[in-house]
C-alpha atoms as a PDB file:
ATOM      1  CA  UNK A   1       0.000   0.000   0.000  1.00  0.00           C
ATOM      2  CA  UNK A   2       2.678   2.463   0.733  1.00  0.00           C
ATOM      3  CA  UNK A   3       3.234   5.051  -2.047  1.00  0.00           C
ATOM      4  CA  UNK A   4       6.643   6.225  -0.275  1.00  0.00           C
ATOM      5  CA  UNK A   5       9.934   4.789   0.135  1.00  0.00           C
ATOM      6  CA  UNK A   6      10.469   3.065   3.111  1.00  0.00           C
ATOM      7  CA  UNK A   7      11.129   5.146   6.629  1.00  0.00           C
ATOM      8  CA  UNK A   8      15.068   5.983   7.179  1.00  0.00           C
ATOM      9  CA  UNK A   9      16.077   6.245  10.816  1.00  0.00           C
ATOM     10  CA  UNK A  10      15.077   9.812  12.380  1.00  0.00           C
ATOM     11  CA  UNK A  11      16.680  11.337  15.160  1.00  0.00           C
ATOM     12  CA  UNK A  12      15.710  13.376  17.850  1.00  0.00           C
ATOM     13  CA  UNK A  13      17.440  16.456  15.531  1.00  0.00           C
ATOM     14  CA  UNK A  14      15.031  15.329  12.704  1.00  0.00           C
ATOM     15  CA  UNK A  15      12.171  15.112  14.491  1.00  0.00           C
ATOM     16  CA  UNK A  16      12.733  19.063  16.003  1.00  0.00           C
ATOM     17  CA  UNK A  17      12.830  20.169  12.036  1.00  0.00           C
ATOM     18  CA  UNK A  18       9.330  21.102  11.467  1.00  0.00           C
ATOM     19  CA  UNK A  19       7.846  19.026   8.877  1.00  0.00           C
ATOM     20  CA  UNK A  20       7.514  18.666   5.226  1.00  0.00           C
ATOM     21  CA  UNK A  21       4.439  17.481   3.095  1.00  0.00           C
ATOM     22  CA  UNK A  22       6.626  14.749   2.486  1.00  0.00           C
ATOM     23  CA  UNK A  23       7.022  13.972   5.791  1.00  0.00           C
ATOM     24  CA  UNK A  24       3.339  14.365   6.555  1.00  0.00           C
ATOM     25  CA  UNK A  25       2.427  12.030   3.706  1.00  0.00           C
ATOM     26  CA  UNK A  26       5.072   9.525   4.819  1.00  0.00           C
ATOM     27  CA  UNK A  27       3.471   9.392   8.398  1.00  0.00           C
ATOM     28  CA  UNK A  28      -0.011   9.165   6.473  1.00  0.00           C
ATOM     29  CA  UNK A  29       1.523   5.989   4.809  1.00  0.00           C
ATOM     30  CA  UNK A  30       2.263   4.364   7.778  1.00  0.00           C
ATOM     31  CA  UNK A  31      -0.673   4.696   9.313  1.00  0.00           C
ATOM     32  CA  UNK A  32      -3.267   3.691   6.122  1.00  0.00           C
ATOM     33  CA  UNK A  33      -0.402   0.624   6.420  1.00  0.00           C
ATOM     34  CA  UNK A  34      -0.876  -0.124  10.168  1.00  0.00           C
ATOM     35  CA  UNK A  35      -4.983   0.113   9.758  1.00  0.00           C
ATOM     36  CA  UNK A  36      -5.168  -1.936   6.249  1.00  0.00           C
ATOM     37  CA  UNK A  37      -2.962  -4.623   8.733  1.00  0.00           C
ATOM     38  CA  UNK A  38      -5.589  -4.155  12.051  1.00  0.00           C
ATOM     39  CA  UNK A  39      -8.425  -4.566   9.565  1.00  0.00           C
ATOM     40  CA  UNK A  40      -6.776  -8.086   7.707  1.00  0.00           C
ATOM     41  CA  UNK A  41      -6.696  -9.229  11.770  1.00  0.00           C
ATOM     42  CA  UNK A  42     -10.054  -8.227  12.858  1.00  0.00           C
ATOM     43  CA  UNK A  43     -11.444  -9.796  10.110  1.00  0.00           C
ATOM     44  CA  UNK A  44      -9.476 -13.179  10.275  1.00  0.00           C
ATOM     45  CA  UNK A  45     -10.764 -13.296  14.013  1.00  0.00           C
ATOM     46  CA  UNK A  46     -14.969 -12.307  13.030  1.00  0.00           C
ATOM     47  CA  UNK A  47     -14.489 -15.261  10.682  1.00  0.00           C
ATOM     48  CA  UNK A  48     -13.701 -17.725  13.352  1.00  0.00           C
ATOM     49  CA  UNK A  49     -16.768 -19.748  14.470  1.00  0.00           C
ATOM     50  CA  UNK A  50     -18.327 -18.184  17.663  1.00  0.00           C
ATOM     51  CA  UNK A  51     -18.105 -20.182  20.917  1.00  0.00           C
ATOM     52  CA  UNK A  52     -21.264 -20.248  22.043  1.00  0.00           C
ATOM     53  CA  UNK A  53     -22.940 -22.468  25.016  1.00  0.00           C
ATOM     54  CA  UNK A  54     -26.705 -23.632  24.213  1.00  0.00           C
ATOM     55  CA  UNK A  55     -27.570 -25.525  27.235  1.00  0.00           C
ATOM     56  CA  UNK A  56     -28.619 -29.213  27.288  1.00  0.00           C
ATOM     57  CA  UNK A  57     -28.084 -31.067  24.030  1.00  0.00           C
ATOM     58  CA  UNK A  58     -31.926 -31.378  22.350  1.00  0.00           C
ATOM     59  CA  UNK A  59     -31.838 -34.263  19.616  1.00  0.00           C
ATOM     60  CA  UNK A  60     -32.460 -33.394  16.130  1.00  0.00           C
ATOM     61  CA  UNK A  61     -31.067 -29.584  16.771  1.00  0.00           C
ATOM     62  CA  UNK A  62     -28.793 -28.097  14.340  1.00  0.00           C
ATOM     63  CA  UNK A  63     -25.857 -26.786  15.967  1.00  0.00           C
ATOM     64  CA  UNK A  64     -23.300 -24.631  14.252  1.00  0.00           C
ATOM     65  CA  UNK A  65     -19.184 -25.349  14.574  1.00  0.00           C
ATOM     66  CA  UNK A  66     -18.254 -23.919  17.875  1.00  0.00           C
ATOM     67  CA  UNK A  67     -21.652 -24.470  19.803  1.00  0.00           C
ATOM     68  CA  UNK A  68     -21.186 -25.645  22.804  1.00  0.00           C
ATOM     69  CA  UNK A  69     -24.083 -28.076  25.360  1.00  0.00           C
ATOM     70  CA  UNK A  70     -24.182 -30.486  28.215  1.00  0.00           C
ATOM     71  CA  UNK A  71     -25.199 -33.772  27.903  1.00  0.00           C
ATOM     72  CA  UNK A  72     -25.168 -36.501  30.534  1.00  0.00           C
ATOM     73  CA  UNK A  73     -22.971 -34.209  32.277  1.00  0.00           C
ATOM     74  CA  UNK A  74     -20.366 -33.444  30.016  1.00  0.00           C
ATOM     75  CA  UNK A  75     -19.238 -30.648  27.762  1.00  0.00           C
ATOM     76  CA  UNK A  76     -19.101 -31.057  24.160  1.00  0.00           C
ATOM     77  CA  UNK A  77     -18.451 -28.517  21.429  1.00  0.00           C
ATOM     78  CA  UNK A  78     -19.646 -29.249  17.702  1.00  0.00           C
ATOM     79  CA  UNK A  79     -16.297 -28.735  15.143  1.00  0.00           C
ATOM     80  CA  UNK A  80     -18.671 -28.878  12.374  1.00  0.00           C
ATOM     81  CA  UNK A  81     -22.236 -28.202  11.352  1.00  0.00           C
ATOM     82  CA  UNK A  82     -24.158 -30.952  12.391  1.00  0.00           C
ATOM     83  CA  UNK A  83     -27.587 -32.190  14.050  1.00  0.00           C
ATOM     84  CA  UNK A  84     -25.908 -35.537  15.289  1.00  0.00           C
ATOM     85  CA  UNK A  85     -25.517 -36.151  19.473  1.00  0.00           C
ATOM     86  CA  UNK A  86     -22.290 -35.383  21.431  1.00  0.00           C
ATOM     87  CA  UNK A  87     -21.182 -39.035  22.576  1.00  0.00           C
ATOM     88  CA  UNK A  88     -22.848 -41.401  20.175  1.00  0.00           C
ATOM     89  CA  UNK A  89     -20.040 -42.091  17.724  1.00  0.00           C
ATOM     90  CA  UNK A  90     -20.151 -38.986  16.637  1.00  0.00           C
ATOM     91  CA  UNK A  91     -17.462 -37.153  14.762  1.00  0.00           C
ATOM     92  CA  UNK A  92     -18.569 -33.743  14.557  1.00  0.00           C
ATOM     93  CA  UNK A  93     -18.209 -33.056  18.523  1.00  0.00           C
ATOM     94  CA  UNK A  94     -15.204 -33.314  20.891  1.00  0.00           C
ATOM     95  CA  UNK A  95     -15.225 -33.634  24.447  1.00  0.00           C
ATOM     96  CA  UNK A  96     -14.769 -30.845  26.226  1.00  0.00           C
ATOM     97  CA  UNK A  97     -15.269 -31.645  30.179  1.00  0.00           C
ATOM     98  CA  UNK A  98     -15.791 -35.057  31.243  1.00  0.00           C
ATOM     99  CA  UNK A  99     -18.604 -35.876  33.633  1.00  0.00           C
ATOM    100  CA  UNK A 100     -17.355 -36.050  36.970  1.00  0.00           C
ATOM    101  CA  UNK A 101     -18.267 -36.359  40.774  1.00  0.00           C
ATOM    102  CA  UNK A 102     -18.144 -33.000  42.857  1.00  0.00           C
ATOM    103  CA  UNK A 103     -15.528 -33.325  45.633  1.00  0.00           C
END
């Protein structure tokens, strides 16, 4: 994106100078660079699958990847679309928290 060469070192003499329209429009470089990077991010991380807990497991529900729901005590979250149960063979949940026995 930049239109400008890239940034030599500046020193603390440089930066006293008052500044040029070159200098302006190199600053305005980096930053259009810095945002058109924070935007490539934020949008890599909306694009993940939301993590999302929807209670007890209900049979014939469609979850989306990420959902998460109890059943029989445990914690499962789907890693694909599906509508099959958490437990039963199958391969479209993982365990997340095993049933277990408060102390």
């Amino acid at each position: 994106m930049s239109r400008i060469a890239p940034v030599p070192e500046m020193t603390p003499h440089d930066l006293a100078k008052p500044a040029t329209y070159g200098t302006v429009m190199l600053a305005v470089d980096l930053v259009l660079d810095a945002f058109a990077k924070l935007d490539a991010r934020v949008a890599a991380v909306e694009a993940r699958p939301a993590v999302k807990y929807l209670g007890v497991h209900e049979a014939g529900r469609s979850y989306a990847t990420g959902s998460l729901c109890t059943r029989s005590g445990s914690l499962w979250c789907a890693t694909t679309d599906t509508s099959d149960t958490p437990g039963d063979g199958a391969t479209a949940w993982v365990l997340i928290v095993k049933k277990g026995h408060a102390i």
